[in-house]
N, C-alpha and C. Protein backbone atom coordinates (compact mmCIF):
# COMPACT_ATOMS: atom_id res chain seq x y z
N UNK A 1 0.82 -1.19 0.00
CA UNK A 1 0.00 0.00 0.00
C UNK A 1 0.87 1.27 0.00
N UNK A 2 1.83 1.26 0.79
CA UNK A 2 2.52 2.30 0.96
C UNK A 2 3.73 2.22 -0.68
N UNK A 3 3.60 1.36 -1.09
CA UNK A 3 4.90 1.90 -2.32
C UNK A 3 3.51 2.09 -3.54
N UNK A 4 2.04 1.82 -3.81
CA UNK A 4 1.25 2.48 -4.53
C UNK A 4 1.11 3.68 -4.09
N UNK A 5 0.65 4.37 -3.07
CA UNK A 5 0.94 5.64 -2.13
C UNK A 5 2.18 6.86 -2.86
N UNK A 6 3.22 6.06 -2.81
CA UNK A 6 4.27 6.76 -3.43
C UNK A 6 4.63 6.81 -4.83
N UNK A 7 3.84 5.66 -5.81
CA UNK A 7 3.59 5.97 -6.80
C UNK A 7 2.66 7.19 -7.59
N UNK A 8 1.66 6.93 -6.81
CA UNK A 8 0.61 7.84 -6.96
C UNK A 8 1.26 9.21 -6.70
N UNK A 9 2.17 9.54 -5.92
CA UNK A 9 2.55 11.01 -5.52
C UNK A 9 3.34 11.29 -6.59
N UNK A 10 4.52 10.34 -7.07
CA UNK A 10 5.10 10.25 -7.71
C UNK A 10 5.06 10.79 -9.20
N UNK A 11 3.74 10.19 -9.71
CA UNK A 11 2.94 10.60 -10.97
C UNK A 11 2.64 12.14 -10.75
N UNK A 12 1.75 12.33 -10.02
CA UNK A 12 0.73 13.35 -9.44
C UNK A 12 2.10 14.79 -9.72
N UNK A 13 2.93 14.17 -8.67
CA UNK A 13 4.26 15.22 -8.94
C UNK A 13 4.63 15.39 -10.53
N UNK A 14 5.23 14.91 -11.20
CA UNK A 14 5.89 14.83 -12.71
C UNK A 14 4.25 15.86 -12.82
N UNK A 15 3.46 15.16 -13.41
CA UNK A 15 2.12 15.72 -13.86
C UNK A 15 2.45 17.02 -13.87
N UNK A 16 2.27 18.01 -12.65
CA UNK A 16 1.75 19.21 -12.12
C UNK A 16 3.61 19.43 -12.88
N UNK A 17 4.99 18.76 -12.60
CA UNK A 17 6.03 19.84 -12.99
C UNK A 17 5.65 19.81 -14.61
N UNK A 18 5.56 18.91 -15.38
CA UNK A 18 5.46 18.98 -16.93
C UNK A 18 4.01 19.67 -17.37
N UNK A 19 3.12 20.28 -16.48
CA UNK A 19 2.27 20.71 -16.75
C UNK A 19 2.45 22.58 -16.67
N UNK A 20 3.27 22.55 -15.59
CA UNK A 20 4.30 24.06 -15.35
C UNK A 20 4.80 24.49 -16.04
N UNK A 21 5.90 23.75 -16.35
CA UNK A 21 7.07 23.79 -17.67
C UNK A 21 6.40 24.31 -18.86
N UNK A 22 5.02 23.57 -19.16
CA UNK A 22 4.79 23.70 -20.70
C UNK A 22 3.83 25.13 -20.39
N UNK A 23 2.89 25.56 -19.64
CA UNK A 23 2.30 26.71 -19.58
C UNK A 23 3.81 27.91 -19.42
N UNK A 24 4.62 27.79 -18.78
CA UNK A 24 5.61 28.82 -18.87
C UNK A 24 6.43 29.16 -19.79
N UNK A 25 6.67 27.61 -20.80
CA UNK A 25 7.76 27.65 -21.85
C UNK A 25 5.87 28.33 -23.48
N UNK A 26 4.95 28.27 -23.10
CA UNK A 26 3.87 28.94 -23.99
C UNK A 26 3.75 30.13 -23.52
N UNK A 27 4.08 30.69 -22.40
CA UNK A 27 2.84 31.73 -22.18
C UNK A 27 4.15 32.89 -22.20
N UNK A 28 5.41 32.62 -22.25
CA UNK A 28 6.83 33.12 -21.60
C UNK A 28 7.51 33.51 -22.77
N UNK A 29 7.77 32.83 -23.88
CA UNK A 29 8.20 33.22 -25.12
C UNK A 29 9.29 32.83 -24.94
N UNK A 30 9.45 31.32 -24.48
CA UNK A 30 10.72 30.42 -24.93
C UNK A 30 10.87 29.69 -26.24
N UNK A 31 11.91 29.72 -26.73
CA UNK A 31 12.23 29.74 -28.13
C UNK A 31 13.61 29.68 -28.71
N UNK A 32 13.24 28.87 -29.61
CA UNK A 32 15.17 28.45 -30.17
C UNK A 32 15.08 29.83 -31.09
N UNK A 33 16.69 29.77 -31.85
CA UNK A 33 16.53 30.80 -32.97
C UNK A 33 15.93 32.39 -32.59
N UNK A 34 15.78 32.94 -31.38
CA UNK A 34 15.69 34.13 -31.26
C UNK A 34 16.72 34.99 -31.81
N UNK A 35 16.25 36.56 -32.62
CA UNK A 35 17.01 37.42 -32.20
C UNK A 35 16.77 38.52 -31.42
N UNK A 36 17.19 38.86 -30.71
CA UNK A 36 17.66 39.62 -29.73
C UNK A 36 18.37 41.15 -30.04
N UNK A 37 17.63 42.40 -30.16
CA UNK A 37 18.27 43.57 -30.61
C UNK A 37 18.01 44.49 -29.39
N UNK A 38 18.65 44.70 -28.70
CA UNK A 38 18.35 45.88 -27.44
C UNK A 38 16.97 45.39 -26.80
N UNK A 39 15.90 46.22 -27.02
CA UNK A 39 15.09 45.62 -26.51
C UNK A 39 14.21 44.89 -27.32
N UNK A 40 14.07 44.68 -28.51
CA UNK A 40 13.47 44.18 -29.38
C UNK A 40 13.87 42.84 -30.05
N UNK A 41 12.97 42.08 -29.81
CA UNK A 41 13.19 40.30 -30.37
C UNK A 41 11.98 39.95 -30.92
N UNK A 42 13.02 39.03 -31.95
CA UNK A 42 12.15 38.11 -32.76
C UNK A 42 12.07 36.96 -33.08
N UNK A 43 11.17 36.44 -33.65
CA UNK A 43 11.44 35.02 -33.94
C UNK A 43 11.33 34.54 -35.56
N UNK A 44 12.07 34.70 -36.08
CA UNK A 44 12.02 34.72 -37.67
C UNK A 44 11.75 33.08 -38.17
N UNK A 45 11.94 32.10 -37.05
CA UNK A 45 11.48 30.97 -37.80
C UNK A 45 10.27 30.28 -37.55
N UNK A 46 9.03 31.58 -37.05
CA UNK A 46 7.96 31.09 -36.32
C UNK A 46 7.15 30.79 -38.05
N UNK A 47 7.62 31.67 -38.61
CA UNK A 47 6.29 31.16 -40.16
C UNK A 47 7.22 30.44 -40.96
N UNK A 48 7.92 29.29 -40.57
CA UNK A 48 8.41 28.59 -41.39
C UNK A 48 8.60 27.40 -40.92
N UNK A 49 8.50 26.11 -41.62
CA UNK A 49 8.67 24.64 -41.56
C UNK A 49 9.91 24.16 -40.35
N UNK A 50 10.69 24.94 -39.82
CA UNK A 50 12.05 24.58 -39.16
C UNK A 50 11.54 25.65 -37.62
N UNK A 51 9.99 25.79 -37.12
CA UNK A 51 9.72 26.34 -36.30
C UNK A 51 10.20 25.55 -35.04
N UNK A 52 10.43 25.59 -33.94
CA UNK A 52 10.62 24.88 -32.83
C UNK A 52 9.71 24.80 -31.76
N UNK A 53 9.38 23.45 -31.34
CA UNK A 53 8.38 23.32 -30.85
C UNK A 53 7.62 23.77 -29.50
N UNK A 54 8.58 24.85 -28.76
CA UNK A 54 8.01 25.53 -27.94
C UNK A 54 7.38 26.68 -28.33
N UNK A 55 7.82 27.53 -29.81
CA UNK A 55 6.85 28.40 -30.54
C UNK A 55 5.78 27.74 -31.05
N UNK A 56 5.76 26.39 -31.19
CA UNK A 56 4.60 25.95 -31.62
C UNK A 56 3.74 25.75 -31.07
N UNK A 57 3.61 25.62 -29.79
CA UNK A 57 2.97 25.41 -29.09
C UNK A 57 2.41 27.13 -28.51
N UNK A 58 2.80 27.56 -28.46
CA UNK A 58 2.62 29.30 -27.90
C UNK A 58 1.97 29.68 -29.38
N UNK A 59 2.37 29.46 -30.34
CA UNK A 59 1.18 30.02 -31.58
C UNK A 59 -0.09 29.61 -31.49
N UNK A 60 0.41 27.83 -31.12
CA UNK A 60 -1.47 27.28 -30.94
C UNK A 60 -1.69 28.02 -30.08
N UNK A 61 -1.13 28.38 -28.85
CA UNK A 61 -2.17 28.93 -27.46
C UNK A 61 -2.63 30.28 -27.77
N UNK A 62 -1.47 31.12 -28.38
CA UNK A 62 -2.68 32.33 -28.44
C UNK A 62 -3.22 32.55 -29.95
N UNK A 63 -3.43 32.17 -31.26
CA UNK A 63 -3.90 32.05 -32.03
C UNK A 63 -3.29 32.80 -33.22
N UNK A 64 -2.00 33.43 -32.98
CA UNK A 64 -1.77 34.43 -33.86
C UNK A 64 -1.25 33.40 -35.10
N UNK A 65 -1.28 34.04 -36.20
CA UNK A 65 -1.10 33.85 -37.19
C UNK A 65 0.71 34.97 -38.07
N UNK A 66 2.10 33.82 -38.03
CA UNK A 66 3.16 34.35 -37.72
C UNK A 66 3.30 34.59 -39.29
N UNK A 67 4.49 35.65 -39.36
CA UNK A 67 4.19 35.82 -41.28
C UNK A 67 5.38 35.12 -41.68
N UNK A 68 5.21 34.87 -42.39
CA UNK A 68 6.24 33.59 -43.31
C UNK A 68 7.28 34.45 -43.74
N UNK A 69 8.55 33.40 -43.60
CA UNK A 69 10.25 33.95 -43.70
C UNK A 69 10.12 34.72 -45.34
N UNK A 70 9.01 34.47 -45.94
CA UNK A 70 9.36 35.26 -47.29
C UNK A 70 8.69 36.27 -47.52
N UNK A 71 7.59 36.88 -46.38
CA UNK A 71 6.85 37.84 -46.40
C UNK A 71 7.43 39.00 -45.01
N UNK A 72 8.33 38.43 -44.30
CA UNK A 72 9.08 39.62 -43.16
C UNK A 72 9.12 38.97 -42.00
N UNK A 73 9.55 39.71 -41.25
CA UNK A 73 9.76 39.21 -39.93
C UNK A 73 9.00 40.30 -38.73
N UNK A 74 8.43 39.85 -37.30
CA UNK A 74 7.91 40.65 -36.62
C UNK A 74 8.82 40.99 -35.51
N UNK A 75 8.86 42.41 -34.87
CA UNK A 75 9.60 42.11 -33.49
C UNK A 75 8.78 42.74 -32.43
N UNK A 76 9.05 42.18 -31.47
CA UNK A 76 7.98 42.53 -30.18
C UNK A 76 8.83 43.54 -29.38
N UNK A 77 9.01 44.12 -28.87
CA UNK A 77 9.61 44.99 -27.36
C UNK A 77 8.18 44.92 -26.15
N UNK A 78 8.85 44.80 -25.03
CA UNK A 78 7.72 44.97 -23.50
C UNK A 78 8.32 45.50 -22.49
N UNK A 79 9.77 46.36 -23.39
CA UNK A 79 10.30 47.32 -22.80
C UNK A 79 11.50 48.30 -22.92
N UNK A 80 11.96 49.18 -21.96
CA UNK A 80 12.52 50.17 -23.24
C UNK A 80 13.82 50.14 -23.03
N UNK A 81 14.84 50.28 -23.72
CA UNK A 81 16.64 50.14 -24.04
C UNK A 81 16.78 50.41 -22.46
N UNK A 82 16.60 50.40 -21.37
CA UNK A 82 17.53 50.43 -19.92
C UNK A 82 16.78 49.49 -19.17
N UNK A 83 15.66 48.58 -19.91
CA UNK A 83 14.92 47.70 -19.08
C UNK A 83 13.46 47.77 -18.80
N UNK A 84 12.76 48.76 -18.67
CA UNK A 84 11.96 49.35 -18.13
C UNK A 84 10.62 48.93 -18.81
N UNK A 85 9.86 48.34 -18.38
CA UNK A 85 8.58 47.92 -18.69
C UNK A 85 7.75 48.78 -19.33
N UNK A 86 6.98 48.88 -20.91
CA UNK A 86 6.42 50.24 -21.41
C UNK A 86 4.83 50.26 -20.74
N UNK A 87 5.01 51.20 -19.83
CA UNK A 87 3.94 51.84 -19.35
C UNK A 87 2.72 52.99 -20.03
N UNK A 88 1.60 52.44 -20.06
CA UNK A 88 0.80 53.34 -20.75
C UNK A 88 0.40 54.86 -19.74
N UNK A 89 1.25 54.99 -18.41
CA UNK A 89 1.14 56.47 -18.12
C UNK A 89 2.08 57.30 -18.28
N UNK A 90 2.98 56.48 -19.27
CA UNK A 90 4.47 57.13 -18.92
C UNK A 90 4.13 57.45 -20.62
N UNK A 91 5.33 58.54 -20.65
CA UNK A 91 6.03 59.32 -22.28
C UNK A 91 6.88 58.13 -22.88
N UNK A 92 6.25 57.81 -23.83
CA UNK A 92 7.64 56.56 -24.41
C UNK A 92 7.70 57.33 -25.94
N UNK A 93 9.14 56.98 -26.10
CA UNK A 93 9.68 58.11 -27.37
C UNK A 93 10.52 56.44 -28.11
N UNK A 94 9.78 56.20 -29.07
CA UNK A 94 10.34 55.51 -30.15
C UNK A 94 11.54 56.27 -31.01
N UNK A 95 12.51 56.25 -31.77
CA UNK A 95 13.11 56.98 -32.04
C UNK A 95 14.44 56.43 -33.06
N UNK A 96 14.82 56.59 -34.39
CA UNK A 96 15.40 56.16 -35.47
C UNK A 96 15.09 55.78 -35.98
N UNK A 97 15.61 54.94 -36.78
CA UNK A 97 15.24 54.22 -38.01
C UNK A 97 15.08 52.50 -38.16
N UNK A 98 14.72 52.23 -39.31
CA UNK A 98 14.67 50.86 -38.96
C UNK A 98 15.17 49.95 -40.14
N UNK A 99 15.36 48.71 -39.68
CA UNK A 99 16.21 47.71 -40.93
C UNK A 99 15.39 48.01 -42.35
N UNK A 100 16.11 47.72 -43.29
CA UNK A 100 15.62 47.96 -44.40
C UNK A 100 14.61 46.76 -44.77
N UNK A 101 13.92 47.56 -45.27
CA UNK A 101 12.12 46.51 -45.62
C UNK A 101 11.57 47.97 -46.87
N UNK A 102 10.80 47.02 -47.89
CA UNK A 102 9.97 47.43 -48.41
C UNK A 102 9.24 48.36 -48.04
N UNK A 103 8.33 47.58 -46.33
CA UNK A 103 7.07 48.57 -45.79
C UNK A 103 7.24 48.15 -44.63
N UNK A 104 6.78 48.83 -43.44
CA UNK A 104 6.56 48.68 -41.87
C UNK A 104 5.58 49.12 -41.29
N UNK A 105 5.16 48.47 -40.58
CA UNK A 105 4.14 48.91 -39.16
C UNK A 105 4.87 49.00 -37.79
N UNK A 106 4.64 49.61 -37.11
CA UNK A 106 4.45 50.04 -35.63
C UNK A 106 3.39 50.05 -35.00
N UNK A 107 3.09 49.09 -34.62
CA UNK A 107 1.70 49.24 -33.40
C UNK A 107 1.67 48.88 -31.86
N UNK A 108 0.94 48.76 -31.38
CA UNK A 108 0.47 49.04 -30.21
C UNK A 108 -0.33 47.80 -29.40
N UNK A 109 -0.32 47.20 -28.94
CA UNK A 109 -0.82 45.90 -28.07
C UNK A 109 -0.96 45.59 -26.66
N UNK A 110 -1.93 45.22 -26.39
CA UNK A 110 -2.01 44.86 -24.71
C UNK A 110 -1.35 43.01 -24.39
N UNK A 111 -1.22 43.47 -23.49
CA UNK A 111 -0.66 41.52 -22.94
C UNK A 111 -1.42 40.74 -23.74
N UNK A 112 -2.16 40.70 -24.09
CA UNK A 112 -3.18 39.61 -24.92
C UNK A 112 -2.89 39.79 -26.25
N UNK A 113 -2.21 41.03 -26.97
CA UNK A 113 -2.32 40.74 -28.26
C UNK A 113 -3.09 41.56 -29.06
N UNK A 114 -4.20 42.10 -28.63
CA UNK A 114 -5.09 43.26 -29.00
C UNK A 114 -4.85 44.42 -29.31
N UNK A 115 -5.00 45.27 -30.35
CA UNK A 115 -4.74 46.47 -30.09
C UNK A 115 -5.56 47.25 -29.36
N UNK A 116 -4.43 48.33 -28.36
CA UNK A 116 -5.18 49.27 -27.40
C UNK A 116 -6.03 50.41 -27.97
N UNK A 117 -7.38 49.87 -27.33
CA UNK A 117 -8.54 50.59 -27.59
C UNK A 117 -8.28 52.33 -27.18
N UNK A 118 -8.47 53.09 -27.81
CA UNK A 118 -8.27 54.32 -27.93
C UNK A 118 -9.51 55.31 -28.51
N UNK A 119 -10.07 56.43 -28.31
CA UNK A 119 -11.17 57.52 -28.40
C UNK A 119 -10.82 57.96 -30.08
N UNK A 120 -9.82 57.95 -30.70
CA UNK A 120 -8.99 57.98 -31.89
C UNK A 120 -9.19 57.63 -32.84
N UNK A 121 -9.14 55.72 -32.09
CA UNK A 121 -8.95 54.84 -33.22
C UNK A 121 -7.47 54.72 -33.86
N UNK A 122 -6.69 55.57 -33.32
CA UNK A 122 -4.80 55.35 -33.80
C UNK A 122 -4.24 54.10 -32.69
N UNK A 123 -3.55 53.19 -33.84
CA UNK A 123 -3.25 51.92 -33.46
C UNK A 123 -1.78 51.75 -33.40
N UNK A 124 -1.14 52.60 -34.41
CA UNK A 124 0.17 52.22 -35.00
C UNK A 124 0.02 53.41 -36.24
N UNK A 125 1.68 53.47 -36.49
CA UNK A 125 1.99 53.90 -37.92
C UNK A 125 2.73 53.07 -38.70
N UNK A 126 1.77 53.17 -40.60
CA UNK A 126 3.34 52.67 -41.13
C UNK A 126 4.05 53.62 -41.89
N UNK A 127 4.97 53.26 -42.69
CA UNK A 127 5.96 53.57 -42.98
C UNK A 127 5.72 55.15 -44.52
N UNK A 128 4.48 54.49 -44.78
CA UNK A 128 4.36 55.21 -45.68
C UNK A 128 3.59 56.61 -45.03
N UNK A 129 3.33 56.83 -43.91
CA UNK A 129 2.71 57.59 -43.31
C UNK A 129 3.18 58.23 -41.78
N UNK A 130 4.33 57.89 -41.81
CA UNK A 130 5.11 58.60 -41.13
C UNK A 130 6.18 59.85 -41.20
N UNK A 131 5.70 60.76 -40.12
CA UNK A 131 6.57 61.84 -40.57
C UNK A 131 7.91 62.11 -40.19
N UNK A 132 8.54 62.24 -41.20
CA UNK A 132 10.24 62.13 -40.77
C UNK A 132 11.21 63.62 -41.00
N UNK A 133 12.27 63.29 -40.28
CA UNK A 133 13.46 64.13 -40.10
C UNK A 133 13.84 64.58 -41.36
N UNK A 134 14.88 65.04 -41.86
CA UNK A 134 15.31 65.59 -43.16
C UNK A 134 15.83 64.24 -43.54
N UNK A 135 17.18 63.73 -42.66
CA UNK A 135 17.47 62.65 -42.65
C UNK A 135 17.22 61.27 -42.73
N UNK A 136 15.43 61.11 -42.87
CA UNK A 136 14.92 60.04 -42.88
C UNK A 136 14.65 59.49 -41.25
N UNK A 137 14.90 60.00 -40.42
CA UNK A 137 14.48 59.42 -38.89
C UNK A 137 13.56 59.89 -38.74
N UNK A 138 12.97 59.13 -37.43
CA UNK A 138 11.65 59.47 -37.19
C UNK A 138 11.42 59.32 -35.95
N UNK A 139 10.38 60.02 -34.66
CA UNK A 139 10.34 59.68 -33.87
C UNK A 139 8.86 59.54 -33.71
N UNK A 140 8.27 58.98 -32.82
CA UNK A 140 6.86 58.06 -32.48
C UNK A 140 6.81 58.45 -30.95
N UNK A 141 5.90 59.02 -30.57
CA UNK A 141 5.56 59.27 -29.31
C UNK A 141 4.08 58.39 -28.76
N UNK A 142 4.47 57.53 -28.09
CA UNK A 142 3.04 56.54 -27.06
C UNK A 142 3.02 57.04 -26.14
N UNK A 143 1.78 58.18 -25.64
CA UNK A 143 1.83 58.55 -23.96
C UNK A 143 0.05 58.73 -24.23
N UNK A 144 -0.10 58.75 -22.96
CA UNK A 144 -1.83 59.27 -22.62
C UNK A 144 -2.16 60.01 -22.73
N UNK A 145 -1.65 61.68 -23.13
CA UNK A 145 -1.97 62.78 -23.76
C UNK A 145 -1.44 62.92 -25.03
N UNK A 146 -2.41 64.09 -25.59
CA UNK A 146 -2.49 64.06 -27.17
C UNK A 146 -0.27 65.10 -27.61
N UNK A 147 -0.11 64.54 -28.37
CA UNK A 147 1.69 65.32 -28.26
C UNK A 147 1.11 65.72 -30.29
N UNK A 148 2.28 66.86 -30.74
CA UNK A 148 2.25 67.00 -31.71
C UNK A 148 3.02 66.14 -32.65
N UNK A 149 3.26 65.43 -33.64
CA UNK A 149 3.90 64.89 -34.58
C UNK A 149 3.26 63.80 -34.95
N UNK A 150 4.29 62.53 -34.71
CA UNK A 150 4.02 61.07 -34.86
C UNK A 150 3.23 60.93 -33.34
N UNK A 151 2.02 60.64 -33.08
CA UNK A 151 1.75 60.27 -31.42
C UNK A 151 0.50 59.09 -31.98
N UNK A 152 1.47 58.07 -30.50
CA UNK A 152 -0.37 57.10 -30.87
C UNK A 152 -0.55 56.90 -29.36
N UNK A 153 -2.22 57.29 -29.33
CA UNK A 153 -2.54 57.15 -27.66
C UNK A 153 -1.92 55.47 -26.62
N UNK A 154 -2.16 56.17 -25.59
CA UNK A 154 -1.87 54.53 -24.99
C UNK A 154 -3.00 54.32 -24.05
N UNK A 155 -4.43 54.95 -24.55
CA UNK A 155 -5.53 54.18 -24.27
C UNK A 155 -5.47 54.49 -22.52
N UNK A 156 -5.88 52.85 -21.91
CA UNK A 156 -5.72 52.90 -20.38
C UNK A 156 -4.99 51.83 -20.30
N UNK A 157 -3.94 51.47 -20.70
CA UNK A 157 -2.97 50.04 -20.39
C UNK A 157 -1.88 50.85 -19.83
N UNK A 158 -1.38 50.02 -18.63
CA UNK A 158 -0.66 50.32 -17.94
C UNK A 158 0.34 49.23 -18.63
N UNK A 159 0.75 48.35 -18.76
CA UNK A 159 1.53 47.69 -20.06
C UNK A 159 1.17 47.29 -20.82
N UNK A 160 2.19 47.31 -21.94
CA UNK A 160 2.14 47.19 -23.39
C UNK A 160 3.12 46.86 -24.01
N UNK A 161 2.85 46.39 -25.32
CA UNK A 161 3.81 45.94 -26.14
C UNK A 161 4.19 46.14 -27.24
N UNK A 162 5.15 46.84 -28.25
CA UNK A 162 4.61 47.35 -29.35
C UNK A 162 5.40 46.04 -29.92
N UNK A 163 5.32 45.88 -31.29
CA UNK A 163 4.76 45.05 -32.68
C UNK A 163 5.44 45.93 -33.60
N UNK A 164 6.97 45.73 -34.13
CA UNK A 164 7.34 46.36 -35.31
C UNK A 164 7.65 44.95 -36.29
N UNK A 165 6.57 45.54 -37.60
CA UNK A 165 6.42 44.54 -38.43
C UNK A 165 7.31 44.77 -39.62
N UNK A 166 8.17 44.21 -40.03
CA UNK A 166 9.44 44.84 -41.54
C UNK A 166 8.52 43.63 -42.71
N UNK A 167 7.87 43.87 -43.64
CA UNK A 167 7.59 43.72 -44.41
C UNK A 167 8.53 43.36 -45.97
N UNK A 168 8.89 41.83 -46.85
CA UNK A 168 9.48 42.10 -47.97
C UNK A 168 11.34 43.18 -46.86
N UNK A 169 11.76 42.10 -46.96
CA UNK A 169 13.24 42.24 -45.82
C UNK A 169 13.85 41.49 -45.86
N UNK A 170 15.54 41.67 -46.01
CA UNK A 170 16.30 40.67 -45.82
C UNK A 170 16.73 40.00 -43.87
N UNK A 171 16.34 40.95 -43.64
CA UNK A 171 16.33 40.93 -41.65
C UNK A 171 16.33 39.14 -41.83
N UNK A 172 16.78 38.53 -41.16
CA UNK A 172 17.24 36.74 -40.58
C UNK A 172 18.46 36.83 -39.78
N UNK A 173 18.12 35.58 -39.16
CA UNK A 173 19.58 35.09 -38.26
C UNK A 173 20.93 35.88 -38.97
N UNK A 174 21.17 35.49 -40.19
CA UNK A 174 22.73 35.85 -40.33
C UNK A 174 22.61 37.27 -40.01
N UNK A 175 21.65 38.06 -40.16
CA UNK A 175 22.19 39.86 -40.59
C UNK A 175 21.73 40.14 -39.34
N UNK A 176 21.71 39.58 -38.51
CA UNK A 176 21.34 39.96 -36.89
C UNK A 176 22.47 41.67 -36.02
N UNK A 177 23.81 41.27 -36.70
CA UNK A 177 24.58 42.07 -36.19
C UNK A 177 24.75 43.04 -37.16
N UNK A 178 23.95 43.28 -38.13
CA UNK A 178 24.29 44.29 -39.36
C UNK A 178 23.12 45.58 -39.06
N UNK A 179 21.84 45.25 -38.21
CA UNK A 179 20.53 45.73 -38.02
C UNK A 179 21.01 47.42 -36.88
N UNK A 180 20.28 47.94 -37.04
CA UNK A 180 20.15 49.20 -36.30
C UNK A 180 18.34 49.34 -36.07
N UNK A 181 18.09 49.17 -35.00
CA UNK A 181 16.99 48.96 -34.72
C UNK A 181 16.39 50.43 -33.98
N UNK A 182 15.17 50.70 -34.07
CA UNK A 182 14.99 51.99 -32.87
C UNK A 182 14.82 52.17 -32.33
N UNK A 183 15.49 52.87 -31.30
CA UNK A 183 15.73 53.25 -29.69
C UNK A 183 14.08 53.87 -29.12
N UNK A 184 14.23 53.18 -27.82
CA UNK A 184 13.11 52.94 -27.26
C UNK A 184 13.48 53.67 -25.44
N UNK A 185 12.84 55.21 -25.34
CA UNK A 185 13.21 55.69 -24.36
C UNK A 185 12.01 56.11 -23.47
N UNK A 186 11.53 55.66 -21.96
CA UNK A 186 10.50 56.20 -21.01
C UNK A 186 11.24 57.54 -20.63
N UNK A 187 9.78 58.64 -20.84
CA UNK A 187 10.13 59.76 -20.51
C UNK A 187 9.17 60.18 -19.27
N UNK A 188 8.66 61.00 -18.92
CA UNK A 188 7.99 61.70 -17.67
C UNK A 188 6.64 60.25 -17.42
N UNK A 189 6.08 60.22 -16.63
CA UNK A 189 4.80 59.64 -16.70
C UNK A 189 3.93 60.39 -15.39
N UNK A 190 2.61 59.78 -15.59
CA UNK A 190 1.48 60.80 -14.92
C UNK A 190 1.14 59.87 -13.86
């Protein structure tokens, strides 16, 4: 009785750790093949046949649909070049330029994936509709009051995530160290 006893715990245990493991390695954004740019990462082999199976499993769970290695690559940030978690009461100043692509988006997302609901309706900018420097830079302002230039509200989320999408791009693993990505700075918050 007592060594079924300890089987039973035995199981019961494994169960609950491999049941841990896999909600943290889905819900966490563990993943082979990352790149990694300041604060911004991606996963360039999530829309392609050589995906790894802890992204696979995190695509089934939240439903997104990843764009294929011949249509671009996406990168996420959930926070800004010194660490800092992007807060929807705080001034966040997007700022430079970005890898070369055809076309781009910049948007705006809550923990779930959604874009942040806003009085507006401004989600993101792309590329063709952004206003730039002489030089071609550009800066993007996300805060809770209305700013003049590039500004997209940040709704009522206290975090967030923005979503820079490079469209038609050579961006992959090899050119990882060739990229200049854009700086991502928290300024005042309310």
């Amino acid at each position: 009785m007592r060594l079924l006893a300890s089987v039973i715990l035995a199981f019961t245990l494994a169960t609950f750790a491999g049941l841990g493991a896999t909600w943290y390695a889905t819900t966490r954004g563990v993943s082979f093949g990352t790149i990694a740019l300041g604060a911004w990462a991606a996963h360039p082999k999530s829309g392609t046949q050589d995906i790894d199976p802890y992204a696979r499993a995190a695509i089934a769970r939240s439903g997104e649909l990843p764009l294929g290695s011949g249509d671009g690559v996406s990168f996420m940030a959930k926070s800004s070049d010194d660490g800092r978690r992007l807060d929807g009461r705080c001034d966040v100043t997007v700022s430079g330029s970005t890898p070369l692509a055809r076309y781009w988006t910049l948007t705006v997302h809550d923990a779930r994936g959604q874009v942040i609901a806003n009085l507006l309706g401004r989600y993101g900018y792309t590329s063709a509709e952004i206003g730039r420097a002489a030089d071609g830079r550009f800066d993007i302002v996300i805060a809770p009051r209305a700013r003049a230039g590039n500004w997209i509200p940040s709704g009522e989320a206290n975090e967030y995530v923005l979503v820079l999408r490079l469209y038609d791009t050579p961006v992959g693993l090899s050119t990882r160290n060739q990229l200049e990505m854009p700086s991502i700075k928290i300024g005042g918050c309310a």
